[in-house]
Protein backbone atom coordinates (compact mmCIF):
# COMPACT_ATOMS: atom_id res chain seq x y z
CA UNK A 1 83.76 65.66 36.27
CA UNK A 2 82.37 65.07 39.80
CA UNK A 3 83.83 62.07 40.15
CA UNK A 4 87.62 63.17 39.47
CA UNK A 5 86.93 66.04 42.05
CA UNK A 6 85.34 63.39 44.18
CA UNK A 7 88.86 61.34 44.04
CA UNK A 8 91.02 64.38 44.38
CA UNK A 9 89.22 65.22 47.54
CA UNK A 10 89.44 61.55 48.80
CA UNK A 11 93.18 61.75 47.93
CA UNK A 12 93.71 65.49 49.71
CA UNK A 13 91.73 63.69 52.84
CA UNK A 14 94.33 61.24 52.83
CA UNK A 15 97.23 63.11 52.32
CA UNK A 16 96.27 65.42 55.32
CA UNK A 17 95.09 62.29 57.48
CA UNK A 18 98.68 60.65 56.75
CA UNK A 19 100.31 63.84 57.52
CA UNK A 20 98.72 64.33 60.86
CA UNK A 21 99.30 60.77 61.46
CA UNK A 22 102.97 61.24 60.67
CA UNK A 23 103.13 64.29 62.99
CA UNK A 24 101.81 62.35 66.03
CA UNK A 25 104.02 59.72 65.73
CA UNK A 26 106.85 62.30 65.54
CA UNK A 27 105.93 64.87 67.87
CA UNK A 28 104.51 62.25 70.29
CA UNK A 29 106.80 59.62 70.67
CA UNK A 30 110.01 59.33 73.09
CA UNK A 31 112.41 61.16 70.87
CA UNK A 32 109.94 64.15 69.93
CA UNK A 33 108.30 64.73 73.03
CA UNK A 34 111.47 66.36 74.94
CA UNK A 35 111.67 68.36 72.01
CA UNK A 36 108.73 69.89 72.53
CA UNK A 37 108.74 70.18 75.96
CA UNK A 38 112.10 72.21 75.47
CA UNK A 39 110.62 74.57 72.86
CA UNK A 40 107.32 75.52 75.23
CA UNK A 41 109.80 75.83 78.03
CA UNK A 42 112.44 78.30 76.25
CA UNK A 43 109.36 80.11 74.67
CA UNK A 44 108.00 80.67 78.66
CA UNK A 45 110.75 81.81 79.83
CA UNK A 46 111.50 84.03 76.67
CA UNK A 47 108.05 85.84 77.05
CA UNK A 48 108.63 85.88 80.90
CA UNK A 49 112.26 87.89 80.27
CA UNK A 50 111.03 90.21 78.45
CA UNK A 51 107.95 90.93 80.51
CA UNK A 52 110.52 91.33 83.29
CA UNK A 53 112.68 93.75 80.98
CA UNK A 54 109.49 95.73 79.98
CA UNK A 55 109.00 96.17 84.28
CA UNK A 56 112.68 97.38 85.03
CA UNK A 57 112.26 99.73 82.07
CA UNK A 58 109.18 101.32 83.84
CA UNK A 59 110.83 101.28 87.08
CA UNK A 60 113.94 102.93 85.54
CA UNK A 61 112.03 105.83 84.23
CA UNK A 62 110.10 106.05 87.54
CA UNK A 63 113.68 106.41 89.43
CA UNK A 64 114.76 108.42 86.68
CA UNK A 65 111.67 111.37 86.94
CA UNK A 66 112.18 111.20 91.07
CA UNK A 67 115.75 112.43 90.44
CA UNK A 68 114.80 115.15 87.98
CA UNK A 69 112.37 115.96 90.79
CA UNK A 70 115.23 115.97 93.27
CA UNK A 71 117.40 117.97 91.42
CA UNK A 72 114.73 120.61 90.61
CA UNK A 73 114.15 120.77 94.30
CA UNK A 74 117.67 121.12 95.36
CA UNK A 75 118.28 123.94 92.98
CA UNK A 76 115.45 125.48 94.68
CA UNK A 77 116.22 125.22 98.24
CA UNK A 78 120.01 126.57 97.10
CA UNK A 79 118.09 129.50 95.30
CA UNK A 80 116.31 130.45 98.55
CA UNK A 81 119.54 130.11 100.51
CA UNK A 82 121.10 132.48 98.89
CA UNK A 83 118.28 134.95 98.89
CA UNK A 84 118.47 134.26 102.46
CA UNK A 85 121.99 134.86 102.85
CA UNK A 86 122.33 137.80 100.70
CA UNK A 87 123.73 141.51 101.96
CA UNK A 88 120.53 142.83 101.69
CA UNK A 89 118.62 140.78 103.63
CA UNK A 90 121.09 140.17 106.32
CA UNK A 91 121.14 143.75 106.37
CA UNK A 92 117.50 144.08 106.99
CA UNK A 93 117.55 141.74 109.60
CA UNK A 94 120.10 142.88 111.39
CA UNK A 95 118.11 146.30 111.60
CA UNK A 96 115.53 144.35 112.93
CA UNK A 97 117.04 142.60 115.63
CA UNK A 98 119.38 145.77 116.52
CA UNK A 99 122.31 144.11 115.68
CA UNK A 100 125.69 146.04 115.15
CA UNK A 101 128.54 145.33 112.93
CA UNK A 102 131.10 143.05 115.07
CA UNK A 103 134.11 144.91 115.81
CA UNK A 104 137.43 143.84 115.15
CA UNK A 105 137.94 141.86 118.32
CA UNK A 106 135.32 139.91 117.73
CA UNK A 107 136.25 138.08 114.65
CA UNK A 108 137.62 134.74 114.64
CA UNK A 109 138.89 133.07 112.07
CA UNK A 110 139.19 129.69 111.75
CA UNK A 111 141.87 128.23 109.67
């Protein structure tokens, strides 16, 4: 019984020593070599496309949170316009500057 194990593992050693010496001679001989040189090269540059795709996604989101930003602020700054401009507080400061409603003379209007 050891000795047909023995023999199947001689045969298996074999086997996997003529495969690997079939896979040299394929991989490294003038017709498989470019092969593999293209396969490593379109696998680089596949990983390196994608890496590049991951970093434009990040800087698209960046951009995209500095115009939320920009918006919010705008929105702002035409919020305190208006409370600026309104009646009431042109009123009031007016009153504080002693200023008088302009008389009807002293409009212009531009067209």
């Amino acid at each position: 019984m050891t000795s047909g194990t023995r023999a199947q593992r001689s045969k298996n050693i074999n086997v996997t020593g003529a495969f690997k010496e079939k896979f040299k001679n394929i991989f490294f001989s003038a017709q498989g070599m470019p092969i593999v040189l293209c396969l490593i090269t379109v696998t680089i540059l596949f990983v390196l496309f994608r890496m590049k795709g991951v970093e434009m996604n990040y800087q698209i989101n960046s951009i995209q949170k500095d115009v939320e930003k920009v918006k919010v602020e705008g929105k702002e700054l035409k919020a305190k316009k208006a409370k600026y401009l309104s009646i009431n507080n042109l009123r009031k400061m007016a009153k504080k500057h002693d200023l008088a409603q302009p008389k009807q003379h002293q409009i212009i209007v531009v067209p």
